[in-house]
Structure formats: structure tokens, C-alpha cells
C-alpha atoms as a PDB file:
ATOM      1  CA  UNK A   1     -28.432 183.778  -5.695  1.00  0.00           C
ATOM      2  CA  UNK A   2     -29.455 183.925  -2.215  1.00  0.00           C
ATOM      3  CA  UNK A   3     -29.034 180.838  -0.274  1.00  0.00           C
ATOM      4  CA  UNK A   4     -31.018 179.858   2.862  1.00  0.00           C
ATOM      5  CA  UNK A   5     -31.767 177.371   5.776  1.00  0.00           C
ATOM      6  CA  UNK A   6     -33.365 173.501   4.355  1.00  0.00           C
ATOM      7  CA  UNK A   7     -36.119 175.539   2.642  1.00  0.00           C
ATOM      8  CA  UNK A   8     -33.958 176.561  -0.738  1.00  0.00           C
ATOM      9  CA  UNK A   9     -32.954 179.616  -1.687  1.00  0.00           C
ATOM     10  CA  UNK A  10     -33.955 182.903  -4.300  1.00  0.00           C
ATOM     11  CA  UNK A  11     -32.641 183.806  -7.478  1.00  0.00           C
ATOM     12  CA  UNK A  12     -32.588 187.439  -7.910  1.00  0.00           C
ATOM     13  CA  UNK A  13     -31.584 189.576 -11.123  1.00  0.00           C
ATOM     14  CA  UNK A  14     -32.150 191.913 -13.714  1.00  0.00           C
ATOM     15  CA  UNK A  15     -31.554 190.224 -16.869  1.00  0.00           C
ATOM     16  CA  UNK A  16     -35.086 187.687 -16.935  1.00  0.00           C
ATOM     17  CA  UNK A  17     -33.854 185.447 -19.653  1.00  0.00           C
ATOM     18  CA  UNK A  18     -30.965 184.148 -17.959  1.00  0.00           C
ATOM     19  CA  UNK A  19     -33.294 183.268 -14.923  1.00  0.00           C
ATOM     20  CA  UNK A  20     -35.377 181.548 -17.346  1.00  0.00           C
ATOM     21  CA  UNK A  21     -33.128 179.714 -18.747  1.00  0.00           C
ATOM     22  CA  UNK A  22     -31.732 178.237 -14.656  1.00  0.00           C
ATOM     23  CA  UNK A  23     -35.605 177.590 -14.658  1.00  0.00           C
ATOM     24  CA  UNK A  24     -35.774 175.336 -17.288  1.00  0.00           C
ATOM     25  CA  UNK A  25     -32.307 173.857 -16.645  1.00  0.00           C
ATOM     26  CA  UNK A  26     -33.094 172.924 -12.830  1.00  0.00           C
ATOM     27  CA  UNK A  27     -37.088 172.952 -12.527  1.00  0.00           C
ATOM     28  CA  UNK A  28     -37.229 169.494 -11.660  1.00  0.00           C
ATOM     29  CA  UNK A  29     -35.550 170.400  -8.705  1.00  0.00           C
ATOM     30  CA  UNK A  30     -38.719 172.741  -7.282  1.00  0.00           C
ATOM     31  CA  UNK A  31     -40.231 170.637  -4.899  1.00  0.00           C
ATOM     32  CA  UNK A  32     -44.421 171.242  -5.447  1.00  0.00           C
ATOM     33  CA  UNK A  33     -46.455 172.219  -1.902  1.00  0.00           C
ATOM     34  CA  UNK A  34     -49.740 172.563  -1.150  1.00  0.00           C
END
């Protein structure tokens, strides 16, 4: 994980189902812009 300014920060790897599962476990944290 790769942690930035105020904006949020990337999650970066090479196994897809573990980044699927933070997905589903903290989604409602993803703020939606338009």
C-alpha cells in the first residue's frame, strides 16, 4: 500500500484476489467524484 497526501492512497500487488477481497471489505470507504 502506498499512502499519500488528503487524496488516499494505492493498493498495489500481484496476487488480485486478496485486493479484491480489501475492496469489498473497505469499499464504502471510496469516496465517488465526478
Amino acid at each position: 500500500m502506498f499512502m499519500y497526501d488528503d487524496r488516499g492512497s494505492e493498493v498495489i500487488g500481484k496476487n488480485k484476489e486478496i485486493i479484491r477481497d480489501l475492496y469489498k471489505k473497505y469499499k464504502e470507504w471510496i469516496l465517488d467524484y465526478e
